[in-house]
Each structure stands twice: as structure tokens, then as C-alpha cells.
C-alpha atoms as a PDB file:
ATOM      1  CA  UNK A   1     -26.965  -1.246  17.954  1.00  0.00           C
ATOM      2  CA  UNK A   2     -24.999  -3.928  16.742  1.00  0.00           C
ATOM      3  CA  UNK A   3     -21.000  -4.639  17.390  1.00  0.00           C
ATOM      4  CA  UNK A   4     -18.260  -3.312  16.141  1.00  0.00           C
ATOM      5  CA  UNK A   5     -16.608  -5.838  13.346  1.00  0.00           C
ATOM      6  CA  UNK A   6     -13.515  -7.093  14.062  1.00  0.00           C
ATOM      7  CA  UNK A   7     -11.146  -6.057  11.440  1.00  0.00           C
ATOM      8  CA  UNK A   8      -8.354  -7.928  10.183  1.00  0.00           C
ATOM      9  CA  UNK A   9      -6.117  -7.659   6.955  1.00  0.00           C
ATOM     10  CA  UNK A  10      -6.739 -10.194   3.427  1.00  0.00           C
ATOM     11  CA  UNK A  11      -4.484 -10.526   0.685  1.00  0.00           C
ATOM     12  CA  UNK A  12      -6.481  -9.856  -2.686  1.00  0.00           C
ATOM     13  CA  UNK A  13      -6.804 -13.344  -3.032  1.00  0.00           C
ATOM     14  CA  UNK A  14      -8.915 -13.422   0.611  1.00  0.00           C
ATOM     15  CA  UNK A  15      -6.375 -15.262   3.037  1.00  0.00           C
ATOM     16  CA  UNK A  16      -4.843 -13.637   5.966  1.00  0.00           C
ATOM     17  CA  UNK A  17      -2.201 -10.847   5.254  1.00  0.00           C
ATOM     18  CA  UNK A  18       0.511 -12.270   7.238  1.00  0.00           C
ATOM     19  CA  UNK A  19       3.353 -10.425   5.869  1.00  0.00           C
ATOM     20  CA  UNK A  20       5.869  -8.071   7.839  1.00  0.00           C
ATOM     21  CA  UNK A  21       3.923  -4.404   7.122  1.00  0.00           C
ATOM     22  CA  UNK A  22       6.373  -2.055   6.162  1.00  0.00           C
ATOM     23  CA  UNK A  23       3.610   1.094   5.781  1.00  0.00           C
ATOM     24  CA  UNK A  24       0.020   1.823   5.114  1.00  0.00           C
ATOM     25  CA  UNK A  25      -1.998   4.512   3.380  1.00  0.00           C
ATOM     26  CA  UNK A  26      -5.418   5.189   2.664  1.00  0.00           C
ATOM     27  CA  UNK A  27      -5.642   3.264  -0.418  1.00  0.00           C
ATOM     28  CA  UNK A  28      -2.671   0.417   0.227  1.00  0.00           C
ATOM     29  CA  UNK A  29      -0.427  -1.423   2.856  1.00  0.00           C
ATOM     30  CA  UNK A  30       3.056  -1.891   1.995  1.00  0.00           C
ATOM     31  CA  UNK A  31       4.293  -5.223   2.715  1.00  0.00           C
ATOM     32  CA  UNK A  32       7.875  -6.980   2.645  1.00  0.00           C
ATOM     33  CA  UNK A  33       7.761 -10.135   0.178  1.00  0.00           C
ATOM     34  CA  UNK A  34      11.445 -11.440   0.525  1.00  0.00           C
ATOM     35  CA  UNK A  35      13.549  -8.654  -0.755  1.00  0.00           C
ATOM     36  CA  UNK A  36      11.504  -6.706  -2.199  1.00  0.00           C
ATOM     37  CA  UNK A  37       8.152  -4.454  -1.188  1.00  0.00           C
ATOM     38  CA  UNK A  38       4.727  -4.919  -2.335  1.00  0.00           C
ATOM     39  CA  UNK A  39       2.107  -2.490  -1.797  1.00  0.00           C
ATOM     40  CA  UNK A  40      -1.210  -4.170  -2.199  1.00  0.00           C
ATOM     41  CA  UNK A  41      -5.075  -2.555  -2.210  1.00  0.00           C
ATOM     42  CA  UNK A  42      -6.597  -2.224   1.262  1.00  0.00           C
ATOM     43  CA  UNK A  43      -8.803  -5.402   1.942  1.00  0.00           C
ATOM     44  CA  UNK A  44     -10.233  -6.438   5.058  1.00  0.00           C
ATOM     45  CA  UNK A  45     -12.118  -9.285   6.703  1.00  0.00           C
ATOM     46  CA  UNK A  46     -14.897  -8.919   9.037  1.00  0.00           C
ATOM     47  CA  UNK A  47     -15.742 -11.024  12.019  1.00  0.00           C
ATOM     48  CA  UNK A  48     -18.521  -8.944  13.258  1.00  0.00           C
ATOM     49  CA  UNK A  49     -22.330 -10.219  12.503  1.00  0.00           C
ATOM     50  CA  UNK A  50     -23.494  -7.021  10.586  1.00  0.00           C
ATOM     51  CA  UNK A  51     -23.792  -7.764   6.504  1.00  0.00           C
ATOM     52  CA  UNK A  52     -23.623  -3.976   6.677  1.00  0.00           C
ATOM     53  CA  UNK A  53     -20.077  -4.038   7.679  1.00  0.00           C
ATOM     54  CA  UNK A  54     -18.777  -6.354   4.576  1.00  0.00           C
ATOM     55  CA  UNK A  55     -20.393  -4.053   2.523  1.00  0.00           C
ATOM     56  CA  UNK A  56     -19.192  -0.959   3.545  1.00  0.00           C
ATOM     57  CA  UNK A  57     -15.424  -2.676   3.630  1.00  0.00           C
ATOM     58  CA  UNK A  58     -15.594  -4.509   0.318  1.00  0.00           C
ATOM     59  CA  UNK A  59     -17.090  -0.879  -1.411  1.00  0.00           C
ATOM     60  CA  UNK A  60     -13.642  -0.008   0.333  1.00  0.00           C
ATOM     61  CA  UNK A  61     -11.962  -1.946  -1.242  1.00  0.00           C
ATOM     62  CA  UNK A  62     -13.281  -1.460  -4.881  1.00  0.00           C
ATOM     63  CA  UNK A  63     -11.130   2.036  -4.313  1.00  0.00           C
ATOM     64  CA  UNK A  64      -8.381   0.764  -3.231  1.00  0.00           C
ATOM     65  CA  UNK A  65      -8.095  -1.008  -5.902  1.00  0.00           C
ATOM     66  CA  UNK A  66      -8.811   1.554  -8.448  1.00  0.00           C
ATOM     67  CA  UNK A  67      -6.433   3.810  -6.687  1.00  0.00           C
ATOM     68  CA  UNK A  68      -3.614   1.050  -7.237  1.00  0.00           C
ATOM     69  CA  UNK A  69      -4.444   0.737 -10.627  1.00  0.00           C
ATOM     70  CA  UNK A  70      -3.956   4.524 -10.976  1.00  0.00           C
ATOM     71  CA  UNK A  71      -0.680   4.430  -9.553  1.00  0.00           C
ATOM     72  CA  UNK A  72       0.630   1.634 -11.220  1.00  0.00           C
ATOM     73  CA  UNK A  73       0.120   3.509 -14.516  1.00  0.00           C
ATOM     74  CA  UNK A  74       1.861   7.103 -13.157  1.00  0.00           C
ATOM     75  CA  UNK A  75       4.884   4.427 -12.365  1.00  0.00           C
ATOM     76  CA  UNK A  76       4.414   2.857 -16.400  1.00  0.00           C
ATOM     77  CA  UNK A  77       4.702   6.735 -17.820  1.00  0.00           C
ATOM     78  CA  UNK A  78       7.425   7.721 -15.419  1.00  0.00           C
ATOM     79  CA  UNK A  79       9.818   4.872 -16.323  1.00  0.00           C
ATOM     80  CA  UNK A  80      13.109   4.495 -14.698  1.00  0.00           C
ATOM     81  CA  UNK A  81      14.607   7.418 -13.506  1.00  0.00           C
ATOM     82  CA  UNK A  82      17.056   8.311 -10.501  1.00  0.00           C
ATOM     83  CA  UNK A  83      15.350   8.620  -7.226  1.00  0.00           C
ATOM     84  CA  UNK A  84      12.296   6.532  -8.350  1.00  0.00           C
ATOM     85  CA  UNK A  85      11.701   3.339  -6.471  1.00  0.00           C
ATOM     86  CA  UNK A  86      12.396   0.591  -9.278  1.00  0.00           C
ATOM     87  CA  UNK A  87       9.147  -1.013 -10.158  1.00  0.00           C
ATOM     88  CA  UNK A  88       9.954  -4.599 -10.216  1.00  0.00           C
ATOM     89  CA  UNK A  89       6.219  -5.973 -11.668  1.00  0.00           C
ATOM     90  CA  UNK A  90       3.486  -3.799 -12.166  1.00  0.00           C
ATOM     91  CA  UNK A  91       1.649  -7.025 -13.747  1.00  0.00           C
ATOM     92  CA  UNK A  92       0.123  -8.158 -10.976  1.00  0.00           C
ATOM     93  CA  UNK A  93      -2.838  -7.025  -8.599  1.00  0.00           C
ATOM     94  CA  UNK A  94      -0.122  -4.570  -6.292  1.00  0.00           C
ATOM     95  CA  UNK A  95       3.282  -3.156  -7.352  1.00  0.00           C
ATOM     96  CA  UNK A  96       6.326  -4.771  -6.623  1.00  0.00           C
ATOM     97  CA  UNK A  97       9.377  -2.447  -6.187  1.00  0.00           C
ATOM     98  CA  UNK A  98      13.001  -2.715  -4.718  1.00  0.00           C
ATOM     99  CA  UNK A  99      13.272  -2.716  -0.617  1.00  0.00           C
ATOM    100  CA  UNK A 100      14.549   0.489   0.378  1.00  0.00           C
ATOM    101  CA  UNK A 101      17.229   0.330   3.045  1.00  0.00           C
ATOM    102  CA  UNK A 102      15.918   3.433   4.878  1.00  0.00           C
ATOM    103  CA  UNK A 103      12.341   2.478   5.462  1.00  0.00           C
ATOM    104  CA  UNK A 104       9.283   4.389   3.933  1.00  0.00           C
ATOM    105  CA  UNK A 105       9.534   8.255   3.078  1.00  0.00           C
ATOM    106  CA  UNK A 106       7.086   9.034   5.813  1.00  0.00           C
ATOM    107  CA  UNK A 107      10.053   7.790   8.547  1.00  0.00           C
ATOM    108  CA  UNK A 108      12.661   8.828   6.939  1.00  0.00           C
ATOM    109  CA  UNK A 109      11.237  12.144   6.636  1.00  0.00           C
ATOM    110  CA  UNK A 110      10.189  12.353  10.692  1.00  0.00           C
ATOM    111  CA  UNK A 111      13.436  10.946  11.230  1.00  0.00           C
ATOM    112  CA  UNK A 112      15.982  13.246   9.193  1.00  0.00           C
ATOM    113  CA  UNK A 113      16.507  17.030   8.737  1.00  0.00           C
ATOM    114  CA  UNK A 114      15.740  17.336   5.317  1.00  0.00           C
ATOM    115  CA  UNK A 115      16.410  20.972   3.656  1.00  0.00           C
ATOM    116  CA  UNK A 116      13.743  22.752   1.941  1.00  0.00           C
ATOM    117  CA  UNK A 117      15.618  23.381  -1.063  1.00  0.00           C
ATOM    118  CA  UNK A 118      16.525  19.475  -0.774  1.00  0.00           C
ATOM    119  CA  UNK A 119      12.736  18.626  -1.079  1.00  0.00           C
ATOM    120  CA  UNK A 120      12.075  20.924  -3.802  1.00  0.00           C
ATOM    121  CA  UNK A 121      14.806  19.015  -5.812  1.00  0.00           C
ATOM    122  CA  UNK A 122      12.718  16.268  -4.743  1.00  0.00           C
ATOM    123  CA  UNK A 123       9.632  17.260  -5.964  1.00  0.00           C
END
């Protein structure tokens, strides 16, 4: 049995994802980019010695980066609207929105009572 691979996080152009994560998902990690968020497709780098493990991670990321592409064109039929992140650039290979001063939806949520009738307004 060979090692685990050692995992680490690539930009979609292959270098190191050094940016502050802000969140991650199953098909994206949210990044801050100055002032505003990014959430890029999944990628990672391998450092183990099994070819099996790129593959399986680069398949991966194929998903991901469908999965972006999906969401990037609910965003381009919902427009603007109150209570909508602002999509900044949907042009490029993530989605670049406005920073949100009270963190992701996932915290904020875990963090705050929120009513039910309040989150069926939401939805």
C-alpha cells in the first residue's frame, strides 16, 4: 500500500493558494483578494508518489470547475437584487463578489438566532 498524498491547495493557474481562506465547499474555496472575495474551483497538488492520486484529484477538479461554471450563470440570470452578494466579475475562472462584513452564511448562521419565518423570507 502506498502513502497517503500530501495535499495542498493550487490556484487554477497551478501555484500555491496562499490567500487568507474565508470558506470552503465541496466544489470551491472562498478566498479574500483585497477587498473583495473570490471563490475559486477546488484544485489540489499532490506530493505523494502515487500517479493514482493526481488523477483522482485533477478528475476532482474537472467538477469543480463545472460546478463554478454552473453557478456563475444562476448569478448572470439572477442579476442584482437586494440580499444577493454583488457579483463583481463573473469573467474570469472563479467569481468575484463584494466582502461581506459578517463572514460566510454558514457562521453567521451558527452564530445568530435567525427566525424561521426570517429564513423563509430568505429563501
Amino acid at each position: 500500500m502506498s502513502p497517503a498524498a500530501e495535499l495542498y491547495l493550487l490556484q487554477p493557474n497551478g501555484l500555491p493558494l496562499l490567500e487568507p481562506i474565508l470558506g470552503f465547499g465541496r466544489t470551491g474555496v472562498v478566498v479574500q483578494l483585497g477587498g473583495y472575495t473570490v471563490k475559486l474551483p477546488l484544485k489540489y497538488g499532490t506530493a505523494g508518489p502515487d500517479p493514482a492520486h493526481i488523477e483522482r484529484y485533477q478528475i476532482d477538479n474537472d467538477i469543480t470547475c463545472e460546478s463554478l461554471e454552473h453557478e456563475k450563470k444562476v448569478y448572470q440570470r439572477l442579476g442584482k437584487h437586494d440580499g444577493i452578494v454583488d457579483c463583481v466579475d463573473l469573467s474570469g475562472v472563479g467569481i468575484q463578489m463584494a466582502l461581506m462584513t459578517h463572514g460566510n452564511l454558514r457562521d453567521y448562521l451558527r452564530n445568530n438566532e435567525i427566525t424561521k419565518s426570517l429564513r423563509l423570507v430568505w429563501f
